[in-house]
C-alpha atoms as a PDB file:
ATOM      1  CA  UNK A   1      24.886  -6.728  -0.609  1.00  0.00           C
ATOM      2  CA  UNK A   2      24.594  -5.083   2.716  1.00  0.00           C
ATOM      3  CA  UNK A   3      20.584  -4.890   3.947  1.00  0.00           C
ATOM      4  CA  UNK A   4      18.373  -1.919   3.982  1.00  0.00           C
ATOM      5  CA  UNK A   5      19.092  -1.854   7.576  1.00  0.00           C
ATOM      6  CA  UNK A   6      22.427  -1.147   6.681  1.00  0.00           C
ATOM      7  CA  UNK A   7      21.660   1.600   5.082  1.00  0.00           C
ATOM      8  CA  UNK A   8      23.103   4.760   6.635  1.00  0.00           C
ATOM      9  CA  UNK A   9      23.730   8.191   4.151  1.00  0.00           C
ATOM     10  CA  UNK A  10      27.634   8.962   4.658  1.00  0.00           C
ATOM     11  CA  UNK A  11      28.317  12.605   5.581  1.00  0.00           C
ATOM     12  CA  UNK A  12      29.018  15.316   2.912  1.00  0.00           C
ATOM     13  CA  UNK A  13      32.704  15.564   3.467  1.00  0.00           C
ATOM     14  CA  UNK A  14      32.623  11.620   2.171  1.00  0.00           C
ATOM     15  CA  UNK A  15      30.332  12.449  -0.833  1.00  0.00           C
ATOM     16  CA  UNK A  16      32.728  14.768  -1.837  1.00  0.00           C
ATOM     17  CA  UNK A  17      36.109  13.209  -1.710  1.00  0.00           C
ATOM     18  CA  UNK A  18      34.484  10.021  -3.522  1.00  0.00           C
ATOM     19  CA  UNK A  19      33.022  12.595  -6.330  1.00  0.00           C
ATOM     20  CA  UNK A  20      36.592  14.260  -7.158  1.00  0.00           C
ATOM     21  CA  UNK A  21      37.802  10.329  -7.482  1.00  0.00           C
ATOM     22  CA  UNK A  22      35.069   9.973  -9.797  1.00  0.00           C
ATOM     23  CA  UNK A  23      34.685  13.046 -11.488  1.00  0.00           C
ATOM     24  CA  UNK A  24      36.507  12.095 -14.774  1.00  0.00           C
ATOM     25  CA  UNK A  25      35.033   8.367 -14.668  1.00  0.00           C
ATOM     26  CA  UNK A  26      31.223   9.775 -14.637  1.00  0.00           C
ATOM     27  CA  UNK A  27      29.701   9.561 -17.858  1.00  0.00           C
ATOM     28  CA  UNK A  28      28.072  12.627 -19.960  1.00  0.00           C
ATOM     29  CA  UNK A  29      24.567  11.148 -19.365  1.00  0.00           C
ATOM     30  CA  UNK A  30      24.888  10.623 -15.686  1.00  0.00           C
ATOM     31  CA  UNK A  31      26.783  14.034 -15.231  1.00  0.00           C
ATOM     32  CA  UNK A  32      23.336  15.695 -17.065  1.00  0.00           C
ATOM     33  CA  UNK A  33      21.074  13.395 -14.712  1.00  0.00           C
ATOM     34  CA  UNK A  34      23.098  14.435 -11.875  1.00  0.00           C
ATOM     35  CA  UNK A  35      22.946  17.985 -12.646  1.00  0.00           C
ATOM     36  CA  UNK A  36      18.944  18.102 -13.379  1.00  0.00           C
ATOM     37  CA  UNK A  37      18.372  16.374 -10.143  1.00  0.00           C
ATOM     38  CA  UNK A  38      20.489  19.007  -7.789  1.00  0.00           C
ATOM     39  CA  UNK A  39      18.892  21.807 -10.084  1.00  0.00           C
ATOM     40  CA  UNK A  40      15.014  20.143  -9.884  1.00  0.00           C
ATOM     41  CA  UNK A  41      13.162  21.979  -6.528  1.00  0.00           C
ATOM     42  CA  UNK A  42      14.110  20.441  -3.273  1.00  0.00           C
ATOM     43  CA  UNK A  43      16.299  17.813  -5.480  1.00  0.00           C
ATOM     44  CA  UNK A  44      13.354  15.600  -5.419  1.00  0.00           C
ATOM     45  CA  UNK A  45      12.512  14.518  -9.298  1.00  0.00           C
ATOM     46  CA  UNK A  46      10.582  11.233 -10.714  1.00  0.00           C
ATOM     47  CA  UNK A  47      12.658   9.442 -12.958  1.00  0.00           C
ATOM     48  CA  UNK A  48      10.611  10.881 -15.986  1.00  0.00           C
ATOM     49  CA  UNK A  49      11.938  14.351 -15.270  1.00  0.00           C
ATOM     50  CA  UNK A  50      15.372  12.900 -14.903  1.00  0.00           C
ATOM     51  CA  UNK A  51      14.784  11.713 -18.423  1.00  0.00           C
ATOM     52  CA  UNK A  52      14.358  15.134 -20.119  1.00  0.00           C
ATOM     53  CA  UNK A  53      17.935  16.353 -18.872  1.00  0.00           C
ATOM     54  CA  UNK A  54      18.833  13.597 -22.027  1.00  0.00           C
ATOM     55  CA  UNK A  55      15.983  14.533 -24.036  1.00  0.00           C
ATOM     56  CA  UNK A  56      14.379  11.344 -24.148  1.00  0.00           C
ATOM     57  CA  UNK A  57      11.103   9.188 -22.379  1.00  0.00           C
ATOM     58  CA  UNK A  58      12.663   6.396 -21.984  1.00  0.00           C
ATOM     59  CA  UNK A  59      13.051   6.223 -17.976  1.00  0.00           C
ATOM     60  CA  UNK A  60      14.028   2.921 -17.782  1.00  0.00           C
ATOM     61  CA  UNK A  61      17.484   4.226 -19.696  1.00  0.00           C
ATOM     62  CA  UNK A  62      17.559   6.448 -16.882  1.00  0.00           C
ATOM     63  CA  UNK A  63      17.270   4.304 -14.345  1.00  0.00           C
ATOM     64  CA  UNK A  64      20.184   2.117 -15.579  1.00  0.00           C
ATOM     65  CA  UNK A  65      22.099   4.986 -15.373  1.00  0.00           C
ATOM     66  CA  UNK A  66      21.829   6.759 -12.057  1.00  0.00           C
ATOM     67  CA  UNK A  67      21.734   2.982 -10.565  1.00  0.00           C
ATOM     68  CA  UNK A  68      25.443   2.630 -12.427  1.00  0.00           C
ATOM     69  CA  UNK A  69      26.220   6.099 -10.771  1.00  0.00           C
ATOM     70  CA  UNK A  70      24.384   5.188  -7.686  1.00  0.00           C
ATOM     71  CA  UNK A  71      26.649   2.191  -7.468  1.00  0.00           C
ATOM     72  CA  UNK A  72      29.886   3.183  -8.565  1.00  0.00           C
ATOM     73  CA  UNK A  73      29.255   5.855  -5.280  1.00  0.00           C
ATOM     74  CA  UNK A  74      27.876   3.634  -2.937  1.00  0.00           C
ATOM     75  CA  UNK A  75      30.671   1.148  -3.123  1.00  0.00           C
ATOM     76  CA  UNK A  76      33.022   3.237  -2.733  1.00  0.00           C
ATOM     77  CA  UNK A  77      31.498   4.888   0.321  1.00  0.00           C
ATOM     78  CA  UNK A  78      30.771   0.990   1.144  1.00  0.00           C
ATOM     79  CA  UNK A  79      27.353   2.021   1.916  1.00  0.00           C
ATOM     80  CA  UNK A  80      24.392  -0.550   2.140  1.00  0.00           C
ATOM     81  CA  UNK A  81      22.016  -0.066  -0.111  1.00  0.00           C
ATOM     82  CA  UNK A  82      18.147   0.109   0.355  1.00  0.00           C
ATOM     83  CA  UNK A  83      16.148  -3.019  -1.022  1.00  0.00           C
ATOM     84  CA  UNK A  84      14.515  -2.685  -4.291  1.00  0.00           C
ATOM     85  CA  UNK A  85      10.598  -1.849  -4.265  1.00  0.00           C
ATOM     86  CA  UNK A  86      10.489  -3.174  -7.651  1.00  0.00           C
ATOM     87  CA  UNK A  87      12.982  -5.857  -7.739  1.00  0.00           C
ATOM     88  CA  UNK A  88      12.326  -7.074  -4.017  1.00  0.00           C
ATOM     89  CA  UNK A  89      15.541  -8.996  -2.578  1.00  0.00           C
ATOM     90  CA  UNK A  90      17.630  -6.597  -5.105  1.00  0.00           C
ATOM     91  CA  UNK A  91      19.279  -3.507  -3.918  1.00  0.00           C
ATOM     92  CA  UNK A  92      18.301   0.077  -5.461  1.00  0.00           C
ATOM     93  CA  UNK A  93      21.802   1.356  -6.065  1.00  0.00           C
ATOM     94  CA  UNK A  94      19.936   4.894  -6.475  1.00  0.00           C
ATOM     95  CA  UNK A  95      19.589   4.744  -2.803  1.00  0.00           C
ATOM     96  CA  UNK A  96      23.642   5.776  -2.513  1.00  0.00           C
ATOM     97  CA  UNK A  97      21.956   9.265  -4.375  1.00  0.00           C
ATOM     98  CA  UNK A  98      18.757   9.359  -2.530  1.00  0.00           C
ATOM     99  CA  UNK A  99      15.688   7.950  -1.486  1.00  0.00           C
ATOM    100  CA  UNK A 100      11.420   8.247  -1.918  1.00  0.00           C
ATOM    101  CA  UNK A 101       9.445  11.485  -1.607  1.00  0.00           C
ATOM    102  CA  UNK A 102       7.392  10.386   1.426  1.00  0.00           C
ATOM    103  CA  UNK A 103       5.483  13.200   0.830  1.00  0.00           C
ATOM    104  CA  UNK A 104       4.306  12.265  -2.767  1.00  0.00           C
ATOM    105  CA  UNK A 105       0.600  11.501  -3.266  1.00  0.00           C
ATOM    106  CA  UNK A 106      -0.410   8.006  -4.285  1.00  0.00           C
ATOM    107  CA  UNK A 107      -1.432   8.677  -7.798  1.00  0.00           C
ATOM    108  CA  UNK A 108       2.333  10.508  -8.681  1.00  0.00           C
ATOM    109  CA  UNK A 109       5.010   8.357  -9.949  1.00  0.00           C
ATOM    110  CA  UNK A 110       7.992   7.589  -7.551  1.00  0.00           C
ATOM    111  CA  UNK A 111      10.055  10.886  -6.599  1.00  0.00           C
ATOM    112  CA  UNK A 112      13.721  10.572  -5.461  1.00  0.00           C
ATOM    113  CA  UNK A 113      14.959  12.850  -2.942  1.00  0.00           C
ATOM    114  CA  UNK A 114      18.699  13.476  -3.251  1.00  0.00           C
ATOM    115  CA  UNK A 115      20.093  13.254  -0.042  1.00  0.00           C
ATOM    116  CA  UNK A 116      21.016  16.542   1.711  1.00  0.00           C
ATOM    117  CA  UNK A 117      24.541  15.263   1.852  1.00  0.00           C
ATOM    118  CA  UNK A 118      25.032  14.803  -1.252  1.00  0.00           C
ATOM    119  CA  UNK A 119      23.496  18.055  -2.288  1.00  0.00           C
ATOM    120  CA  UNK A 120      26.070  19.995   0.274  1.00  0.00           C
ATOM    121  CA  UNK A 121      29.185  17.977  -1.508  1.00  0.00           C
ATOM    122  CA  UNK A 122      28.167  19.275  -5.006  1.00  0.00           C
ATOM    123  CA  UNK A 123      27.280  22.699  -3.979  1.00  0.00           C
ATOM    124  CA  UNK A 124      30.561  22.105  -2.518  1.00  0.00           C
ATOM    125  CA  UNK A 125      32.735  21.201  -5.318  1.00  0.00           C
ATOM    126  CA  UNK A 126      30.876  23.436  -7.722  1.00  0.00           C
ATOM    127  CA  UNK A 127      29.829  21.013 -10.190  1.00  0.00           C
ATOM    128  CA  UNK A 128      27.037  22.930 -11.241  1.00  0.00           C
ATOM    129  CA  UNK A 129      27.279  26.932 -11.066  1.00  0.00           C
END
C-alpha cells in the first residue's frame, strides 16, 4: 500500500480511460452507488444515502462495495490510497472515489466528496444522462 502521502487524485482524462476498461466489470450495485453519488448535491453523500440507491440500511454493505470499486480504480490508476480513519494502518480504497466533507458539522455522519475529477470523467462518458 502506498501512504496517505502518496495520495495524489489522477486527472479526469485518467478517470475516464480506466472507467471504459471497467465499465462492463462494474457491478449493478456499485454502478447504482456510483450513479446516486454523482447525482447527490455537490457529489458529497454519507454512506447512508449511498445505501438507499440499493434500497437498503445496511451501510456497511455499502461500504464493501464502493471500497471494491474504489479499489479496482485506484489500482489501476496506481494511486495511493488515504489511510483508514476507522481501520488506522489500513487504506480507505474509497479514497480512489473521493474523500471527507471538511465542511460537515461534528454531529453528521462522515460525507464523501467525489472528487471533481472523477465527476468531469463521468459527465464525460455519459454514464448517467
Amino acid at each position: 500500500m502506498n501512504s496517505s502521502y502518496d495520495f495524489v487524485v489522477p486527472e479526469a482524462k485518467e478517470y475516464t480511460k480506466a472507467l471504459k476498461k471497467f465499465k462492463k466489470t462494474i457491478s449493478d450495485e456499485q454502478r447504482k452507488i456510483l450513479e446516486c453519488h454523482y447525482r447527490t448535491a455537490n457529489q458529497s453523500a454519507p454512506f447512508t444515502k449511498l445505501a438507499s440507491a440499493l434500497g437498503t440500511d445496511d451501510y456497511q454493505m455499502v461500504i464493501g462495495e464502493y471500497e471494491k470499486l474504489g479499489r479496482m480504480l485506484g489500482d489501476a490508476l496506481n494511486m495511493g490510497y488515504l489511510e483508514s480513519v476507522a481501520k488506522p494502518g489500513e487504506p480507505f480504497y474509497c479514497s480512489a472515489l473521493g474523500s471527507g466533507n471538511p465542511y460537515r458539522s461534528e454531529d453528521e455522519n462522515y460525507q464523501l466528496v467525489m472528487h471533481r475529477e472523477l465527476v468531469e470523467a463521468l459527465r464525460t462518458l455519459k454514464w448517467f444522462k
